[in-house]
PDB file of N, CA and C in Angstrom:
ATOM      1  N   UNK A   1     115.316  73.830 146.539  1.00  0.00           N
ATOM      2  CA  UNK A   1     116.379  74.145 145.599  1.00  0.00           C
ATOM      3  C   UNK A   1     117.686  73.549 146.149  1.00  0.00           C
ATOM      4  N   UNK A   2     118.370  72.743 145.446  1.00  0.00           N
ATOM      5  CA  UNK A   2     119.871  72.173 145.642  1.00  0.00           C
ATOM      6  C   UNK A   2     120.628  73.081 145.913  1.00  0.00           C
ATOM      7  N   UNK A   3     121.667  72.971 146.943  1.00  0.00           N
ATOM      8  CA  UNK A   3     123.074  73.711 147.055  1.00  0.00           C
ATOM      9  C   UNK A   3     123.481  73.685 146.062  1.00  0.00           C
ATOM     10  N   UNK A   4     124.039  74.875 144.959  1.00  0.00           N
ATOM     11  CA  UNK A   4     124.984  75.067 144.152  1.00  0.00           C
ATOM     12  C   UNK A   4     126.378  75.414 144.302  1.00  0.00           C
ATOM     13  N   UNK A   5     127.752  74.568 143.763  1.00  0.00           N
ATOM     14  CA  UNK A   5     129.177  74.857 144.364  1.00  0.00           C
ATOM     15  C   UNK A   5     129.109  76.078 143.783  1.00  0.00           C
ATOM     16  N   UNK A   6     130.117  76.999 144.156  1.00  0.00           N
ATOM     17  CA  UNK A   6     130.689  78.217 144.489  1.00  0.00           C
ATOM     18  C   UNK A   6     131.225  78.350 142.830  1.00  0.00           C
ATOM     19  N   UNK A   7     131.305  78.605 142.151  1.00  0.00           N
ATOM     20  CA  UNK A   7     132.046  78.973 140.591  1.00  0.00           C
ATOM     21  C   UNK A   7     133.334  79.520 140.826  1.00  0.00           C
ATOM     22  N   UNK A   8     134.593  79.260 140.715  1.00  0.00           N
ATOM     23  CA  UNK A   8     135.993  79.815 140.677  1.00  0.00           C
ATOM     24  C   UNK A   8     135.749  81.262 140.030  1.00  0.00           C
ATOM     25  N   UNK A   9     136.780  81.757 140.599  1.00  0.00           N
ATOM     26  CA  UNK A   9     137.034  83.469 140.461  1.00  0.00           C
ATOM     27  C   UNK A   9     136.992  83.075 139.267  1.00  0.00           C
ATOM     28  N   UNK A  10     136.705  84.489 138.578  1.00  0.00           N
ATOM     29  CA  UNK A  10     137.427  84.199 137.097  1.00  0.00           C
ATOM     30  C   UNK A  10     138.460  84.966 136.389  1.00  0.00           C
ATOM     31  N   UNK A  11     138.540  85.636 138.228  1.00  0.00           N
ATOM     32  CA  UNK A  11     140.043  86.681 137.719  1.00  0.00           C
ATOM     33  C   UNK A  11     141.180  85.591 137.911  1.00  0.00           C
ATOM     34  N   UNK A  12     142.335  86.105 137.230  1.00  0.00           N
ATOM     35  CA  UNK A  12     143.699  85.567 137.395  1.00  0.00           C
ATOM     36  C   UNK A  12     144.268  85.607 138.859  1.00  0.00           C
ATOM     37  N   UNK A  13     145.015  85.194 139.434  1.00  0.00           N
ATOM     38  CA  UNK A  13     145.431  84.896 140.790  1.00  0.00           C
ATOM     39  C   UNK A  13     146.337  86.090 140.589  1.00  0.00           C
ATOM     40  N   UNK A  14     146.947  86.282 139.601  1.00  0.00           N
ATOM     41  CA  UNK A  14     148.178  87.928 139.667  1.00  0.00           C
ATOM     42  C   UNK A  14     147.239  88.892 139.501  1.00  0.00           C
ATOM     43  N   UNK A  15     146.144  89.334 139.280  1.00  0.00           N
ATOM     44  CA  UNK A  15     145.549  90.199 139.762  1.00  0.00           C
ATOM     45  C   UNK A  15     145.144  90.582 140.785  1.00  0.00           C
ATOM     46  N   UNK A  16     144.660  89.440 141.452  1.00  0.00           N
ATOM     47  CA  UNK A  16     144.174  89.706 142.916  1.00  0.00           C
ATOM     48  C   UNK A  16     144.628  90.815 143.793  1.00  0.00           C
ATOM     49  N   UNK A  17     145.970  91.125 143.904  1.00  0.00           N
ATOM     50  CA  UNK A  17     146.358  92.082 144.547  1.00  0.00           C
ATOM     51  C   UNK A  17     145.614  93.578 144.438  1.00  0.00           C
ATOM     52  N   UNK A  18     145.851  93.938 142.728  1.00  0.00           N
ATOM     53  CA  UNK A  18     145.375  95.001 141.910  1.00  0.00           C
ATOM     54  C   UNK A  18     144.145  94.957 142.350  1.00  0.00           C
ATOM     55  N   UNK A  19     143.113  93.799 142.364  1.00  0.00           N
ATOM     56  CA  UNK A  19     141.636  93.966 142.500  1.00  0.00           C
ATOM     57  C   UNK A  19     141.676  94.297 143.959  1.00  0.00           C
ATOM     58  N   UNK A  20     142.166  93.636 144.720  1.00  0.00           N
ATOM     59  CA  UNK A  20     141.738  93.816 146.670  1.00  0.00           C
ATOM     60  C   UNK A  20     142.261  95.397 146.624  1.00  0.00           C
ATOM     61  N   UNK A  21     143.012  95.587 146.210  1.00  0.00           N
ATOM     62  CA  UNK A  21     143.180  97.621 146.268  1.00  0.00           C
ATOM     63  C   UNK A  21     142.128  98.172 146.246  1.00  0.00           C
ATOM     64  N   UNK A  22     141.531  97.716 144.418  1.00  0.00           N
ATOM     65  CA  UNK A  22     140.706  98.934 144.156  1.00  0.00           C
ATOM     66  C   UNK A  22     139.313  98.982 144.599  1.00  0.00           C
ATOM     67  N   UNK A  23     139.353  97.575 145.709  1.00  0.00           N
ATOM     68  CA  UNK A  23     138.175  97.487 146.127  1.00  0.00           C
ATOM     69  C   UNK A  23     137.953  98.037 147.624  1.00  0.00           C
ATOM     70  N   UNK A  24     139.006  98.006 148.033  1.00  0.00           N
ATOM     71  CA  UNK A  24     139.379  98.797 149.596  1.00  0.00           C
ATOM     72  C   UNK A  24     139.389 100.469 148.834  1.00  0.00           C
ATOM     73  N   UNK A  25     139.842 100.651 147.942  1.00  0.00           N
ATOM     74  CA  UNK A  25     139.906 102.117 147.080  1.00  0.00           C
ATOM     75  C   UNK A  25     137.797 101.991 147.540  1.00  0.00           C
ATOM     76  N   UNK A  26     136.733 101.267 146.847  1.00  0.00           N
ATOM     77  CA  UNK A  26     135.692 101.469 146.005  1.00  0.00           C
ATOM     78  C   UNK A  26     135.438 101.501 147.676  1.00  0.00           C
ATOM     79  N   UNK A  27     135.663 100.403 148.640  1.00  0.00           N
ATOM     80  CA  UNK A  27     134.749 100.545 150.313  1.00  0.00           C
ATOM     81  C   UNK A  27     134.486 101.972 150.822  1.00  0.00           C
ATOM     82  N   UNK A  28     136.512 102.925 150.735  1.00  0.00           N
ATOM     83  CA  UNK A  28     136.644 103.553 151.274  1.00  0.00           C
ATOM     84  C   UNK A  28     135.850 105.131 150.815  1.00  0.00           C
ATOM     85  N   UNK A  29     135.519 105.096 149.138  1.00  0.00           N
ATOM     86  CA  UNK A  29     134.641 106.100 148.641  1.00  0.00           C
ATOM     87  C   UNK A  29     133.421 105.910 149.230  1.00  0.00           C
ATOM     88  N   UNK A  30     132.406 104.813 148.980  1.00  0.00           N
ATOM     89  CA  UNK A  30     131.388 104.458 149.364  1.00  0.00           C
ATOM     90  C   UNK A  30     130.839 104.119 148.098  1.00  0.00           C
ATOM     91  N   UNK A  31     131.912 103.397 147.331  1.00  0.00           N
ATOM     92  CA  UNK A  31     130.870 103.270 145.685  1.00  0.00           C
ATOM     93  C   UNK A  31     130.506 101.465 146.339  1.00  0.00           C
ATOM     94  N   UNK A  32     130.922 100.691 147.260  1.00  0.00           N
ATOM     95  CA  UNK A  32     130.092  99.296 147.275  1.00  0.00           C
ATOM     96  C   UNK A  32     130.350  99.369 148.852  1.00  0.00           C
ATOM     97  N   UNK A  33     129.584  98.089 149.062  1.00  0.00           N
ATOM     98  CA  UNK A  33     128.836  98.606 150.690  1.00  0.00           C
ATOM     99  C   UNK A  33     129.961  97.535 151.102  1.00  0.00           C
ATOM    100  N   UNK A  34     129.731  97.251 152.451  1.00  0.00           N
ATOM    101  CA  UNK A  34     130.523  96.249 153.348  1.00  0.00           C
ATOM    102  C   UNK A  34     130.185  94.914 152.908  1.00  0.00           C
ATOM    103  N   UNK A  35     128.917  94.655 153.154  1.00  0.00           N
ATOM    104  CA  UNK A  35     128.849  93.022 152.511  1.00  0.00           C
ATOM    105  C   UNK A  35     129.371  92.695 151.033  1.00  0.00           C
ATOM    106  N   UNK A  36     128.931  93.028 150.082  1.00  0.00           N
ATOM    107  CA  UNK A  36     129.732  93.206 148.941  1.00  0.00           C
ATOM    108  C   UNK A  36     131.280  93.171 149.120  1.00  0.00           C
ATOM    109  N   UNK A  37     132.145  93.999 149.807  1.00  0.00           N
ATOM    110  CA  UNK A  37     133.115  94.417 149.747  1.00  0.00           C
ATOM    111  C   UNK A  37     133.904  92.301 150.304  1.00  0.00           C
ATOM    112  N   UNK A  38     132.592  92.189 151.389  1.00  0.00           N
ATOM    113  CA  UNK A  38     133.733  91.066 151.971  1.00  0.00           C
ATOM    114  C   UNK A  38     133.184  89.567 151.481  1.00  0.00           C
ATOM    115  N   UNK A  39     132.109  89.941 150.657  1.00  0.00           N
ATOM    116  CA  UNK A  39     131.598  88.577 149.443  1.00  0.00           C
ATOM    117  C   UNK A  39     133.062  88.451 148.442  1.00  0.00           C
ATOM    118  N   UNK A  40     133.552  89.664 147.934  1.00  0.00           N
ATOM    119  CA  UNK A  40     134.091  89.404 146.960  1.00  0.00           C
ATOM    120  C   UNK A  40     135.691  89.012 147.319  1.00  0.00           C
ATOM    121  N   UNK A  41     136.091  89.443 148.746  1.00  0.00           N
ATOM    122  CA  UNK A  41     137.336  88.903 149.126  1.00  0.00           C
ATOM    123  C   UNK A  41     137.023  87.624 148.940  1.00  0.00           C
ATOM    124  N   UNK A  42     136.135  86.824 149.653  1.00  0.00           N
ATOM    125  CA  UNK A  42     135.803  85.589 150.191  1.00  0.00           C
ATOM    126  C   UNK A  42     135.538  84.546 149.009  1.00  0.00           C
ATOM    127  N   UNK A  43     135.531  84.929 147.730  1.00  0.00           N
ATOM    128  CA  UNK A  43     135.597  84.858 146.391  1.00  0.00           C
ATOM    129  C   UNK A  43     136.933  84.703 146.095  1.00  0.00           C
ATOM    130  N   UNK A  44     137.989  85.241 146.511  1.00  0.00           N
ATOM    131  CA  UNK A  44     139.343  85.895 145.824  1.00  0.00           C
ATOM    132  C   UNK A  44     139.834  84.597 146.917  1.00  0.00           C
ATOM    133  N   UNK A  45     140.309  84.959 147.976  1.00  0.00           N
ATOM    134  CA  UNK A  45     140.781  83.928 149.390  1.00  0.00           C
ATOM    135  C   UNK A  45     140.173  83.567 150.434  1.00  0.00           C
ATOM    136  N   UNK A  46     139.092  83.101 150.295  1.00  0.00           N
ATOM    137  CA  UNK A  46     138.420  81.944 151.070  1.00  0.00           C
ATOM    138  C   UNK A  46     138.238  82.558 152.215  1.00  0.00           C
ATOM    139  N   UNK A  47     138.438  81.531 153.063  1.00  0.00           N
ATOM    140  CA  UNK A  47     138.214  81.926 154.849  1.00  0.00           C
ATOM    141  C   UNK A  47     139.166  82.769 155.009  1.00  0.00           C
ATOM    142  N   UNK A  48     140.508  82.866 154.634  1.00  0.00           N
ATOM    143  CA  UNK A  48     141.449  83.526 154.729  1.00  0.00           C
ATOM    144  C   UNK A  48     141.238  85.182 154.808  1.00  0.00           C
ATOM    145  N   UNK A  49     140.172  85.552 154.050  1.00  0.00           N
ATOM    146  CA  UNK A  49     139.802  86.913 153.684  1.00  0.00           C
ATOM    147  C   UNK A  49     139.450  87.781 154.896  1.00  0.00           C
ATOM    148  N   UNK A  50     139.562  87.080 156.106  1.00  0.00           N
ATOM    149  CA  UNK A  50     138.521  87.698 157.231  1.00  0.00           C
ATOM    150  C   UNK A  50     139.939  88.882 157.407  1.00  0.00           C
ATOM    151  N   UNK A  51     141.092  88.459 157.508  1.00  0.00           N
ATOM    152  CA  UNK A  51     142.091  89.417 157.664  1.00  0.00           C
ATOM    153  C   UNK A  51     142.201  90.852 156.706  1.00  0.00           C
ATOM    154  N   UNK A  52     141.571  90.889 155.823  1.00  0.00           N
ATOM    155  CA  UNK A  52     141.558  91.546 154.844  1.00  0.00           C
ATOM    156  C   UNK A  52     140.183  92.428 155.150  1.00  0.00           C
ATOM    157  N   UNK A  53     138.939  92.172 155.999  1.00  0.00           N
ATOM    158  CA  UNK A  53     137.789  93.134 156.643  1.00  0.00           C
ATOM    159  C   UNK A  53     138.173  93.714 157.211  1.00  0.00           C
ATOM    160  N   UNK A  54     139.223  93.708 158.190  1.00  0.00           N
ATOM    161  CA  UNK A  54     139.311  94.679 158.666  1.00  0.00           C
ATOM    162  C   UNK A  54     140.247  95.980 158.083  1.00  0.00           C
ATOM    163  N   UNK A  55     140.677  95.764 156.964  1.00  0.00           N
ATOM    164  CA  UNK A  55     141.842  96.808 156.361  1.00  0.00           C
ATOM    165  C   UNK A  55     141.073  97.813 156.422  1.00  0.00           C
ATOM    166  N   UNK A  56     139.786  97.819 155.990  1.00  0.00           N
ATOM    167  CA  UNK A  56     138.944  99.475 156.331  1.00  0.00           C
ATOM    168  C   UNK A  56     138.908 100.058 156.990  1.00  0.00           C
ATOM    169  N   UNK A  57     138.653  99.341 158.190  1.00  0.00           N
ATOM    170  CA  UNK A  57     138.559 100.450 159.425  1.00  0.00           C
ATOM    171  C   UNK A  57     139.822 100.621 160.272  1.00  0.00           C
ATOM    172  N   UNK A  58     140.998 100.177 159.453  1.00  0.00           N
ATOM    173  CA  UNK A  58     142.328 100.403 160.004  1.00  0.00           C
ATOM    174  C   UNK A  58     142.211 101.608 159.738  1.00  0.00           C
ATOM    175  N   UNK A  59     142.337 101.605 158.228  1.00  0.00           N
ATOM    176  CA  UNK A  59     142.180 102.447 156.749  1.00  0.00           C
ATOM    177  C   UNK A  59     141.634 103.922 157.801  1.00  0.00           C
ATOM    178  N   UNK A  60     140.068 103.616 157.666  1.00  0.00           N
ATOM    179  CA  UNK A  60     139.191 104.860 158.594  1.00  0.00           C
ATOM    180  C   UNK A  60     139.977 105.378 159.874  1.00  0.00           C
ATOM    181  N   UNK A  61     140.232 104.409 160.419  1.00  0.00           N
ATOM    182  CA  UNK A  61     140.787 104.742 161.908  1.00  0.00           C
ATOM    183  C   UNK A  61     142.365 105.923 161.869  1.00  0.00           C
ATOM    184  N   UNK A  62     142.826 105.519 161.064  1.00  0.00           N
ATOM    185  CA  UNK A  62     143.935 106.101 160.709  1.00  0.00           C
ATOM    186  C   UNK A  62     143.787 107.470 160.200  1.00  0.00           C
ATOM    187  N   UNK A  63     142.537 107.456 159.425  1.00  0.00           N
ATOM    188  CA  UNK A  63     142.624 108.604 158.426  1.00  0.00           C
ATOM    189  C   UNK A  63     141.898 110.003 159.602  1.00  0.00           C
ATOM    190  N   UNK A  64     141.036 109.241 160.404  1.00  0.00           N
ATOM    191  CA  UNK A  64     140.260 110.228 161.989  1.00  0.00           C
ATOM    192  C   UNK A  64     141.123 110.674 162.241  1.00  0.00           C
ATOM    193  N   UNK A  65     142.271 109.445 162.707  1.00  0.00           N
ATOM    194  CA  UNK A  65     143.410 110.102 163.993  1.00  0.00           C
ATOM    195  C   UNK A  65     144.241 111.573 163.390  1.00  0.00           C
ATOM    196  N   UNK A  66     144.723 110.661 162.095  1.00  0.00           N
ATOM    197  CA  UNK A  66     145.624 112.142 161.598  1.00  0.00           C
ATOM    198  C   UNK A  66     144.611 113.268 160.762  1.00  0.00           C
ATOM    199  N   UNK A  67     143.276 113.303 160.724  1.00  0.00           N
ATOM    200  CA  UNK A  67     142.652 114.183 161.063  1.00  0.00           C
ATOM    201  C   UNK A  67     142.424 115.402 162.385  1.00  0.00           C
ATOM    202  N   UNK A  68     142.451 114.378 163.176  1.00  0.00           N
ATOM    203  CA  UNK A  68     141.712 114.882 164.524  1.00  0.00           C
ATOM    204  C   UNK A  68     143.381 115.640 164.922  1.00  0.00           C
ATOM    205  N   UNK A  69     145.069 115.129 164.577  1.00  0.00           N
ATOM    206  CA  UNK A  69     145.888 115.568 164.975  1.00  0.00           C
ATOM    207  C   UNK A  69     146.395 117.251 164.205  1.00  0.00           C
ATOM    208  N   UNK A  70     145.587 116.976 162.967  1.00  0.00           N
ATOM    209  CA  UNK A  70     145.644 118.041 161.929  1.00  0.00           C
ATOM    210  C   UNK A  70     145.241 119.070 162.351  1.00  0.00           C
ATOM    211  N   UNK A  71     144.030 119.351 162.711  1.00  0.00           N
ATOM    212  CA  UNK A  71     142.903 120.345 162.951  1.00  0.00           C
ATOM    213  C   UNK A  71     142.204 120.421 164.489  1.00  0.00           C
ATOM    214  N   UNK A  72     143.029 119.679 165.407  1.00  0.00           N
ATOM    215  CA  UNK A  72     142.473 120.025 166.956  1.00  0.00           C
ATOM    216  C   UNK A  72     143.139 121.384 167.535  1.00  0.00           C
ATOM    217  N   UNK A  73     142.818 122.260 168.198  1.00  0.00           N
ATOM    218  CA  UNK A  73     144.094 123.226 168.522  1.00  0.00           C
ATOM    219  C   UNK A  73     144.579 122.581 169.512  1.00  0.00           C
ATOM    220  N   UNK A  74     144.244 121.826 170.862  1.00  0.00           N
ATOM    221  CA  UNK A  74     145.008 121.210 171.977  1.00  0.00           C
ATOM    222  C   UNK A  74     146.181 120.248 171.381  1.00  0.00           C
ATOM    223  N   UNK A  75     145.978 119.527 170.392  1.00  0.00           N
ATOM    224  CA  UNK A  75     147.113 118.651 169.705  1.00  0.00           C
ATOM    225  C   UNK A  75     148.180 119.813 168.661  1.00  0.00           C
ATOM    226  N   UNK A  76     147.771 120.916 168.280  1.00  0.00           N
ATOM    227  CA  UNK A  76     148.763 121.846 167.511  1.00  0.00           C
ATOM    228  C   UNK A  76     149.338 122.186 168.842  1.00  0.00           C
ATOM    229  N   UNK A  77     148.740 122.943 170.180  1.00  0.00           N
ATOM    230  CA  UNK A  77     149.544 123.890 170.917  1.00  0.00           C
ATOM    231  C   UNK A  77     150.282 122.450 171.778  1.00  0.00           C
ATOM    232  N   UNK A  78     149.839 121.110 171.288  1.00  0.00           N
ATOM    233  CA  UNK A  78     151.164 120.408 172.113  1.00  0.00           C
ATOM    234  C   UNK A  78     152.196 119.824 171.247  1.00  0.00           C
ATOM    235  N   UNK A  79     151.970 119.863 169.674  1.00  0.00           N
ATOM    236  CA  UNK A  79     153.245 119.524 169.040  1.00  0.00           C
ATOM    237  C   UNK A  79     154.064 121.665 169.059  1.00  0.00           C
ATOM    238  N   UNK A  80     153.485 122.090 169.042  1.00  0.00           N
ATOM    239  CA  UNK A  80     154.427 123.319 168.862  1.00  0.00           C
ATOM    240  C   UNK A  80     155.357 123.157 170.705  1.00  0.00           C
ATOM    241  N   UNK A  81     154.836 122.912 171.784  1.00  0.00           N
ATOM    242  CA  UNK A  81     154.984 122.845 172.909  1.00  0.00           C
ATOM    243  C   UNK A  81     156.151 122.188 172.752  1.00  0.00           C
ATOM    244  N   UNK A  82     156.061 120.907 171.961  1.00  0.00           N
ATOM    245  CA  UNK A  82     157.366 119.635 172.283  1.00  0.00           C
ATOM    246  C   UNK A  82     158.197 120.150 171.017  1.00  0.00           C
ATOM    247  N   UNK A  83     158.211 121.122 169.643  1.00  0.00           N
ATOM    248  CA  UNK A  83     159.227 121.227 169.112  1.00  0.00           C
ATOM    249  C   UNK A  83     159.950 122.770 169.222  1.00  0.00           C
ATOM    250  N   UNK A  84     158.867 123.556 170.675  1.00  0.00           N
ATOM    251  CA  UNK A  84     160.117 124.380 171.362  1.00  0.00           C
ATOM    252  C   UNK A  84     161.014 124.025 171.996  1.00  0.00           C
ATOM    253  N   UNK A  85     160.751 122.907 173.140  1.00  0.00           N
ATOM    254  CA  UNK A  85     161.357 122.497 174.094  1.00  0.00           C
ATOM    255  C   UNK A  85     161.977 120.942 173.932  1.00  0.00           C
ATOM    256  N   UNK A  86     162.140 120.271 172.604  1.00  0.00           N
ATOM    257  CA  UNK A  86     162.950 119.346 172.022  1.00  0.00           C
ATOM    258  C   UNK A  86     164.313 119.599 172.514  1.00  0.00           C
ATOM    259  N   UNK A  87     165.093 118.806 172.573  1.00  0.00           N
ATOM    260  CA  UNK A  87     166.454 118.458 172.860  1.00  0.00           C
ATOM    261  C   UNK A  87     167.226 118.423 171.450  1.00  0.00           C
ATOM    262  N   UNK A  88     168.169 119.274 171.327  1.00  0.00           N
ATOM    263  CA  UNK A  88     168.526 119.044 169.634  1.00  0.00           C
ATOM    264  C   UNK A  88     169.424 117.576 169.834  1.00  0.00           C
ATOM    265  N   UNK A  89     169.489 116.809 168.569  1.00  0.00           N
ATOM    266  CA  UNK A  89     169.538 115.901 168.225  1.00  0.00           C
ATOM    267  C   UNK A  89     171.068 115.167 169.184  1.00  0.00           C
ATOM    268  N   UNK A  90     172.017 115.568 169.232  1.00  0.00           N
ATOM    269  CA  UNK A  90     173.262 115.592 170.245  1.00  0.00           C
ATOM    270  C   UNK A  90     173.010 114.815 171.181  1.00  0.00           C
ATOM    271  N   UNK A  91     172.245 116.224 171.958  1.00  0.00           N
ATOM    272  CA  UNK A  91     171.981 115.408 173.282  1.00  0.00           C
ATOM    273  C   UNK A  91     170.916 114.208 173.533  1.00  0.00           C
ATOM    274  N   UNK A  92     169.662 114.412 172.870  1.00  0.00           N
ATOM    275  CA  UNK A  92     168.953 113.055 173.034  1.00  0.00           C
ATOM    276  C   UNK A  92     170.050 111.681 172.790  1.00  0.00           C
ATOM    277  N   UNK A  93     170.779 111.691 171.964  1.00  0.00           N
ATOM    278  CA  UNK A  93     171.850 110.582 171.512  1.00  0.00           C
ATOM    279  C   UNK A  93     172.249 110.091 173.120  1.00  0.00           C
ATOM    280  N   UNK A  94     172.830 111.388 173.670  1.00  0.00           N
ATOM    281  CA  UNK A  94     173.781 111.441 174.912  1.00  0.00           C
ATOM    282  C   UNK A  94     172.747 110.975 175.718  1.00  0.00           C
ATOM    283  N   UNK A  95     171.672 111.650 176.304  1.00  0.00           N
ATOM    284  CA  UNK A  95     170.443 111.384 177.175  1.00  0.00           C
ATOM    285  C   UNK A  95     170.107 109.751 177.216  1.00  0.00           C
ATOM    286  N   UNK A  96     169.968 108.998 176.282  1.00  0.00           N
ATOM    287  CA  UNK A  96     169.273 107.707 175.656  1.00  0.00           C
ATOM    288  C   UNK A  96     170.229 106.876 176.393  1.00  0.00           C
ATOM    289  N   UNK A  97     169.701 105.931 177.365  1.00  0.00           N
ATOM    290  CA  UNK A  97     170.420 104.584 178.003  1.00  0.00           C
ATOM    291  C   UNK A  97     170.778 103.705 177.010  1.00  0.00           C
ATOM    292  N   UNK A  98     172.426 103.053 177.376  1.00  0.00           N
ATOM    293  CA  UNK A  98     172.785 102.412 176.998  1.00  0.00           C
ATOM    294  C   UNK A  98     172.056 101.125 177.148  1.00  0.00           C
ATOM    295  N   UNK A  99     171.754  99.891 175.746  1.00  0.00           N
ATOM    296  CA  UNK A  99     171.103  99.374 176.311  1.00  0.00           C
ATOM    297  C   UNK A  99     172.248  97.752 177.075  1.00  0.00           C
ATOM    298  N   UNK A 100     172.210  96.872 177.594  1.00  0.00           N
ATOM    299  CA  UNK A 100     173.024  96.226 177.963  1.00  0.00           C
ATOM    300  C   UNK A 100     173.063  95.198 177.019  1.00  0.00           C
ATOM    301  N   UNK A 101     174.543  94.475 177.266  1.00  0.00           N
ATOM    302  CA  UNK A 101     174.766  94.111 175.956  1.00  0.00           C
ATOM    303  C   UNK A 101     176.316  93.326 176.075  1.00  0.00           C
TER     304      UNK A 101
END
């Protein structure tokens, strides 16, 4: 069977934005899988798209952390820890090195 060329998107180029959302939206539910997800960048912007695989697991990574900061008690009893013993706003100003200049 012959190599067949690639067929042009047949979305509009001002959509693209709208579509790469709702498709990082569709990764992050689990309504289309990973390969899918980075066929159809690679469709939209070429080689270029590889920057755009990883937005998920920024995406994921982000959403753990301020999970894990939400609901750990060692991370609650150390933000309550640092906004007893905060410096009101004054003095950190005063505290903070000048920088040179």
């Amino acid at each position: 069977q012959a190599i067949k060329m690639r067929q042009p998107n047949p979305l509009p180029v001002e959509h693209y934005y709208s579509h790469f959302l709702s498709l990082v939206k569709d990764l992050l539910d689990c309504n289309i899988e990973q390969a899918s997800y980075e066929d159809k960048l690679r469709e939209m912007f070429g080689v270029n798209s590889y920057v755009a695989f990883t937005l998920d697991k920024l995406i994921t990574h982000i959403v753990r952390q301020s999970h894990t900061l939400a609901t750990d008690t060692s991370c609650n009893q150390i933000k309550n820890l640092y906004l007893k013993h905060r410096l009101p706003a004054e003095q950190v100003a005063v505290s903070l090195p000048v920088p040179p200049g």
